[in-house]
N, C-alpha and C. Protein backbone atom coordinates (compact mmCIF):
# COMPACT_ATOMS: atom_id res chain seq x y z
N UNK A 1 -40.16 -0.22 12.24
CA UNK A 1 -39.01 0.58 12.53
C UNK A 1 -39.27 2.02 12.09
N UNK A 2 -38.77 2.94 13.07
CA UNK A 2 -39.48 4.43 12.55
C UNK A 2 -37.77 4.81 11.89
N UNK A 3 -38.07 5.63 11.29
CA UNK A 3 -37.47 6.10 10.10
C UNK A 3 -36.99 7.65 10.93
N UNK A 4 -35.62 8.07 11.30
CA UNK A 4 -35.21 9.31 11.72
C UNK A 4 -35.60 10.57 10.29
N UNK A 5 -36.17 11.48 10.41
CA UNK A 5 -35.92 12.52 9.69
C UNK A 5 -34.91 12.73 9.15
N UNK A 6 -34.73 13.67 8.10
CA UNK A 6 -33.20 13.95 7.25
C UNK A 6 -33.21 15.06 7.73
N UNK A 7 -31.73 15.73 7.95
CA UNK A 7 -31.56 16.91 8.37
C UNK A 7 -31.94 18.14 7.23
N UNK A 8 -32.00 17.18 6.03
CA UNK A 8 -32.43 18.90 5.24
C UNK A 8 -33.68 18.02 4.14
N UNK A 9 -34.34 18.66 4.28
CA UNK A 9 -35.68 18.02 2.83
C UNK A 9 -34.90 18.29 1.45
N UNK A 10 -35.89 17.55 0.55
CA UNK A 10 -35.47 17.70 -0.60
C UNK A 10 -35.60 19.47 -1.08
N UNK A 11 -36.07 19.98 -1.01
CA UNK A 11 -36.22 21.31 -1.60
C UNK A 11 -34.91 21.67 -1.04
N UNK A 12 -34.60 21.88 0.16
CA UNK A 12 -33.39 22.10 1.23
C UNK A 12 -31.78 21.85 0.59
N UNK A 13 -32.10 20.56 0.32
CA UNK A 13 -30.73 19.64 -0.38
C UNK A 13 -30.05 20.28 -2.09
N UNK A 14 -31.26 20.30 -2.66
CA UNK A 14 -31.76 20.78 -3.94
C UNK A 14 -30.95 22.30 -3.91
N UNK A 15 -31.16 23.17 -3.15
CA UNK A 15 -30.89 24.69 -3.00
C UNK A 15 -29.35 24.54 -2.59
N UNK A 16 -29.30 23.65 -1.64
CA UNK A 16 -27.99 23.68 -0.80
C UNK A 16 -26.63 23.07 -1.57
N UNK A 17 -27.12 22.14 -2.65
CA UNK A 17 -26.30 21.07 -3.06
C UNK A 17 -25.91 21.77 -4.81
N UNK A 18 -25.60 22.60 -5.75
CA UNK A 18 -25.84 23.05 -6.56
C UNK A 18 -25.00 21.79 -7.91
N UNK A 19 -24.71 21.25 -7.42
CA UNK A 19 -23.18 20.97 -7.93
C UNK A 19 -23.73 19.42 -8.49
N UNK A 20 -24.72 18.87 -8.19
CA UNK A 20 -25.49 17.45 -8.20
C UNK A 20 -25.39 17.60 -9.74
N UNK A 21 -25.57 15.87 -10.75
CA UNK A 21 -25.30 16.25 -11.88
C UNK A 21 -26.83 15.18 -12.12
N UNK A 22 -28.05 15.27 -12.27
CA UNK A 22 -28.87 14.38 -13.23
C UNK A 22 -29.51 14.60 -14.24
N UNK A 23 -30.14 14.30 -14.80
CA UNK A 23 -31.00 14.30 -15.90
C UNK A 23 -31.87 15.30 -15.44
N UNK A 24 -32.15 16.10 -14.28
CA UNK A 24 -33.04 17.38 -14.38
C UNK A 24 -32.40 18.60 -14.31
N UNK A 25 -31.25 18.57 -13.82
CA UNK A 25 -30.39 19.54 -13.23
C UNK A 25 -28.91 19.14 -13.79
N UNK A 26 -27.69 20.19 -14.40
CA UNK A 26 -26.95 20.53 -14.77
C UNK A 26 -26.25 20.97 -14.37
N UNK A 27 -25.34 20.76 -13.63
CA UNK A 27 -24.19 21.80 -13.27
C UNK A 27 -23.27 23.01 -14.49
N UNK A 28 -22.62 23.83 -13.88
CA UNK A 28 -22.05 24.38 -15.04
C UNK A 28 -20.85 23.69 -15.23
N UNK A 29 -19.83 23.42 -14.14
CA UNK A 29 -18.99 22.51 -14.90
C UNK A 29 -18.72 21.35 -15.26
N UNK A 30 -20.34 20.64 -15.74
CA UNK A 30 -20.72 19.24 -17.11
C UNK A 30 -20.61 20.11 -18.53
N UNK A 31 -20.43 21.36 -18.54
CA UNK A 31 -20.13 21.49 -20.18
C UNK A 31 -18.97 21.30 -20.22
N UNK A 32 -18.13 21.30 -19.26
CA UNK A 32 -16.64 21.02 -20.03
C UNK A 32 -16.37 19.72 -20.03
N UNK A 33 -15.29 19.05 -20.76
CA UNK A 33 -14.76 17.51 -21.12
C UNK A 33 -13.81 17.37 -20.11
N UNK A 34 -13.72 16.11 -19.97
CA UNK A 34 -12.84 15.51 -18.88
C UNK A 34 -11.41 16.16 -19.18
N UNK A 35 -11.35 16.61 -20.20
CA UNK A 35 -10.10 17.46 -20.80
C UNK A 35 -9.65 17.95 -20.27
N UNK A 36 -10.68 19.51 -20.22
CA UNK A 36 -10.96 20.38 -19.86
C UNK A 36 -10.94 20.46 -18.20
N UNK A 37 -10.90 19.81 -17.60
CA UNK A 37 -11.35 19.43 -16.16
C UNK A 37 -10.29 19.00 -15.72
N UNK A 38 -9.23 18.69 -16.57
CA UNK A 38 -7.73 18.11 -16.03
C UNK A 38 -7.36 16.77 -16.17
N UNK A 39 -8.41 15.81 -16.97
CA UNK A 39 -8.55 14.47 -17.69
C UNK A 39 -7.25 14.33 -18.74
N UNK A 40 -7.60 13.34 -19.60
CA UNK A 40 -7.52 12.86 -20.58
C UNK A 40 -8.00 12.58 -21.79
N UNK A 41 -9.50 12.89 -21.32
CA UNK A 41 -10.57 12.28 -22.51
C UNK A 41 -11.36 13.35 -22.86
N UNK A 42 -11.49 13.40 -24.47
CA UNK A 42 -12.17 14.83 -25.02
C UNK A 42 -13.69 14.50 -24.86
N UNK A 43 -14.22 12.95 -24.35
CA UNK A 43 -15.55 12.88 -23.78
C UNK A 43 -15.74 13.74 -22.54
N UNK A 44 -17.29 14.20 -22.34
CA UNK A 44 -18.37 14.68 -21.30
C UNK A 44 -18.95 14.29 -20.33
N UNK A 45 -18.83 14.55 -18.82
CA UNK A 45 -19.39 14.09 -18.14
C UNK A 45 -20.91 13.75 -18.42
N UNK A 46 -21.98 12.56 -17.78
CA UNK A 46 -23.12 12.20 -17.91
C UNK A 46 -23.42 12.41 -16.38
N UNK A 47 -24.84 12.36 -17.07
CA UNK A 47 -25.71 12.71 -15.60
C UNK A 47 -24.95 11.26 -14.67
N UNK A 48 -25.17 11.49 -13.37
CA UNK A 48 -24.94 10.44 -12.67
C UNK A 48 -26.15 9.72 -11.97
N UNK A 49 -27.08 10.80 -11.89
CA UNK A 49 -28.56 10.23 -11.27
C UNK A 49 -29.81 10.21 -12.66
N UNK A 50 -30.97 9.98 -12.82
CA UNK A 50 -31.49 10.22 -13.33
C UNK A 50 -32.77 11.58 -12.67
N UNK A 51 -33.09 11.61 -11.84
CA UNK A 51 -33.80 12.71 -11.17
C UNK A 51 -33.16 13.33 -10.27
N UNK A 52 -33.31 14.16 -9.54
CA UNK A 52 -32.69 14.82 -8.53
C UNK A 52 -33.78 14.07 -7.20
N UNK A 53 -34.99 13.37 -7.18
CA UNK A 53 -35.01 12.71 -5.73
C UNK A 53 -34.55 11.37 -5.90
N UNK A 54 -33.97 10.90 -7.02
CA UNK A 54 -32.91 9.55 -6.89
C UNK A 54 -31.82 10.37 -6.68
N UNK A 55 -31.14 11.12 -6.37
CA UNK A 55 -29.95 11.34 -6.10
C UNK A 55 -30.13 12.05 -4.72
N UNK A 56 -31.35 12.63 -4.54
CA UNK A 56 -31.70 12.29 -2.86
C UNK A 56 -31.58 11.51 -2.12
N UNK A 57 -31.88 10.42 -2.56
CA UNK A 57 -32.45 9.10 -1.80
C UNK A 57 -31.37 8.47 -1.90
N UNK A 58 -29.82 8.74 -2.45
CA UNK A 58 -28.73 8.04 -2.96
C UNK A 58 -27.39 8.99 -2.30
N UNK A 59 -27.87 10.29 -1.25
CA UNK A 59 -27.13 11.21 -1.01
C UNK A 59 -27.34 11.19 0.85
N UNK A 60 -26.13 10.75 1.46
CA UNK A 60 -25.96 11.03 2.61
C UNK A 60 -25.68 12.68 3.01
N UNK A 61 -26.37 13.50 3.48
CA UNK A 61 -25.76 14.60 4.10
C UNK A 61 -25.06 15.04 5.57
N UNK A 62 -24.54 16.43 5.60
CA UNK A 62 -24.12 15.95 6.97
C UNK A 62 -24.76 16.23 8.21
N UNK A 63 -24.57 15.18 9.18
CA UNK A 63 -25.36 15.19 10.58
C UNK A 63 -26.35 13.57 10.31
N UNK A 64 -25.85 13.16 9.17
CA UNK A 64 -26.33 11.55 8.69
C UNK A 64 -25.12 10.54 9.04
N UNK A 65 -23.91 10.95 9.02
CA UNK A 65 -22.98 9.75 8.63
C UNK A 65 -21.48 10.41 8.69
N UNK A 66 -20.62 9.65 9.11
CA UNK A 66 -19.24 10.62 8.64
C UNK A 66 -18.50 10.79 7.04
N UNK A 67 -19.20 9.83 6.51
CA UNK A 67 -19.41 10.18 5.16
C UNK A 67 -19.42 11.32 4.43
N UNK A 68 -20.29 12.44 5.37
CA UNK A 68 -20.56 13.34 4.92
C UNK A 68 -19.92 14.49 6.21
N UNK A 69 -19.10 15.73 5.92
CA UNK A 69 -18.57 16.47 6.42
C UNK A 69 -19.35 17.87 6.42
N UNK A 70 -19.17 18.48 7.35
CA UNK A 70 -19.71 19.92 7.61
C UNK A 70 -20.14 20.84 6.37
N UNK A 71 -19.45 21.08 5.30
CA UNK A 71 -19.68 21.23 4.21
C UNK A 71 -19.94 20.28 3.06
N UNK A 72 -19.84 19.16 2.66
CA UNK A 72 -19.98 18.53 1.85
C UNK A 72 -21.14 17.23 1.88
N UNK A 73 -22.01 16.60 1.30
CA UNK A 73 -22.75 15.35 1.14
C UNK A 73 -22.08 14.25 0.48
N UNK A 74 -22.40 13.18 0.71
CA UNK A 74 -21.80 12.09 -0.04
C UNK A 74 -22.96 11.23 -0.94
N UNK A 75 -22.28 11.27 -2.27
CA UNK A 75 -23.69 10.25 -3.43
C UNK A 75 -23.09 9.00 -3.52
N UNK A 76 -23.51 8.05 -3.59
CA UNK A 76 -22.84 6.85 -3.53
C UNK A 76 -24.34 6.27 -4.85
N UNK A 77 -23.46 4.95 -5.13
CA UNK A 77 -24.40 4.20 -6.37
C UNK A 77 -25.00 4.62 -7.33
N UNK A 78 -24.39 5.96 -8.00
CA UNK A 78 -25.28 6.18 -9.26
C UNK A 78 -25.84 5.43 -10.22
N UNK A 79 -26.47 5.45 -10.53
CA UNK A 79 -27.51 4.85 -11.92
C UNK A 79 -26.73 5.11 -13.65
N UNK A 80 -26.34 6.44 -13.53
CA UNK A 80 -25.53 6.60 -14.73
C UNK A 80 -26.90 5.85 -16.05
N UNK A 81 -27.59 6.70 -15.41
CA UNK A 81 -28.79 6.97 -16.47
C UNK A 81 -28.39 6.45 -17.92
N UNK A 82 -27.79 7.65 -18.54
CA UNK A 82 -26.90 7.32 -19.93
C UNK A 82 -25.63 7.15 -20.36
N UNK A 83 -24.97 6.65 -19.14
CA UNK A 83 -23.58 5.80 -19.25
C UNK A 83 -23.00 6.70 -18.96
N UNK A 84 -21.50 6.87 -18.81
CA UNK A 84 -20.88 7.16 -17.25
C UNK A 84 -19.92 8.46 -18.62
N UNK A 85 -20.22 8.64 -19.93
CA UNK A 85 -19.94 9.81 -20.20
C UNK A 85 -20.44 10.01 -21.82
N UNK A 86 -20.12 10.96 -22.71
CA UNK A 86 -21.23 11.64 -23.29
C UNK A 86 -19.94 12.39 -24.50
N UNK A 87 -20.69 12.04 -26.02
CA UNK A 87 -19.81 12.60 -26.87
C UNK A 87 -19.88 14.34 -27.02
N UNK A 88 -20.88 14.80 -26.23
CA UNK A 88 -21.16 16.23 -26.02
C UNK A 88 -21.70 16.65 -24.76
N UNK A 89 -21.68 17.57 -24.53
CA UNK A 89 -22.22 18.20 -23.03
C UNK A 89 -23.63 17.60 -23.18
N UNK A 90 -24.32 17.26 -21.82
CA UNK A 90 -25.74 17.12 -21.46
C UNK A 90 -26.09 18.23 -21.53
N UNK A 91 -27.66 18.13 -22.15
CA UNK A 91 -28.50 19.11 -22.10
C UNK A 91 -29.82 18.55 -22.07
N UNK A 92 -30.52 19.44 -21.13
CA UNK A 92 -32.03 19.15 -20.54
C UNK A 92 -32.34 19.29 -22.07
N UNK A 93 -33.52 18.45 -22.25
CA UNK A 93 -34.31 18.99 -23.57
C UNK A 93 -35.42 19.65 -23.61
């Protein structure tokens, strides 16, 4: 079975997508607490992927699926690397 191309490569997705949260890459708003964000809980978001090409390979974009809309991609099944939140902000080490 041949395999269709993705409409954007990883470098592509990577540039386009800023907002992705894993263990290589950070968004800026994972320093704030679910608090902070309009939550409840003075815990931290956690990475949701562990690399950024598992969260490739875990990310529908659009012109893939209706999943995914003109502006936006869809991540489905995170890994939650180090559990789904964090007594302090993530930081690359």
């Amino acid at each position: 079975m041949k395999t269709l191309p993705r409409p954007l490569t990883f470098a592509q997705a990577k540039a386009n997508y800023p907002h992705r949260f894993t263990c290589e890459h950070v968004p800026a708003w994972a320093a704030q607490s679910f608090r902070q964000q309009g939550g409840t809980s003075d815990a931290f978001p956690a990475p949701q992927y562990a690399t950024d090409q598992e969260w490739y390979d875990k990310t529908i974009f659009p012109g893939e699926s209706e999943l995914a809309d003109k502006h936006h991609c869809y991540s489905d099944h995170p890994s939650w690397p180090l559990g789904q939140s964090l007594p302090t902000p993530y930081q690359i080490a």
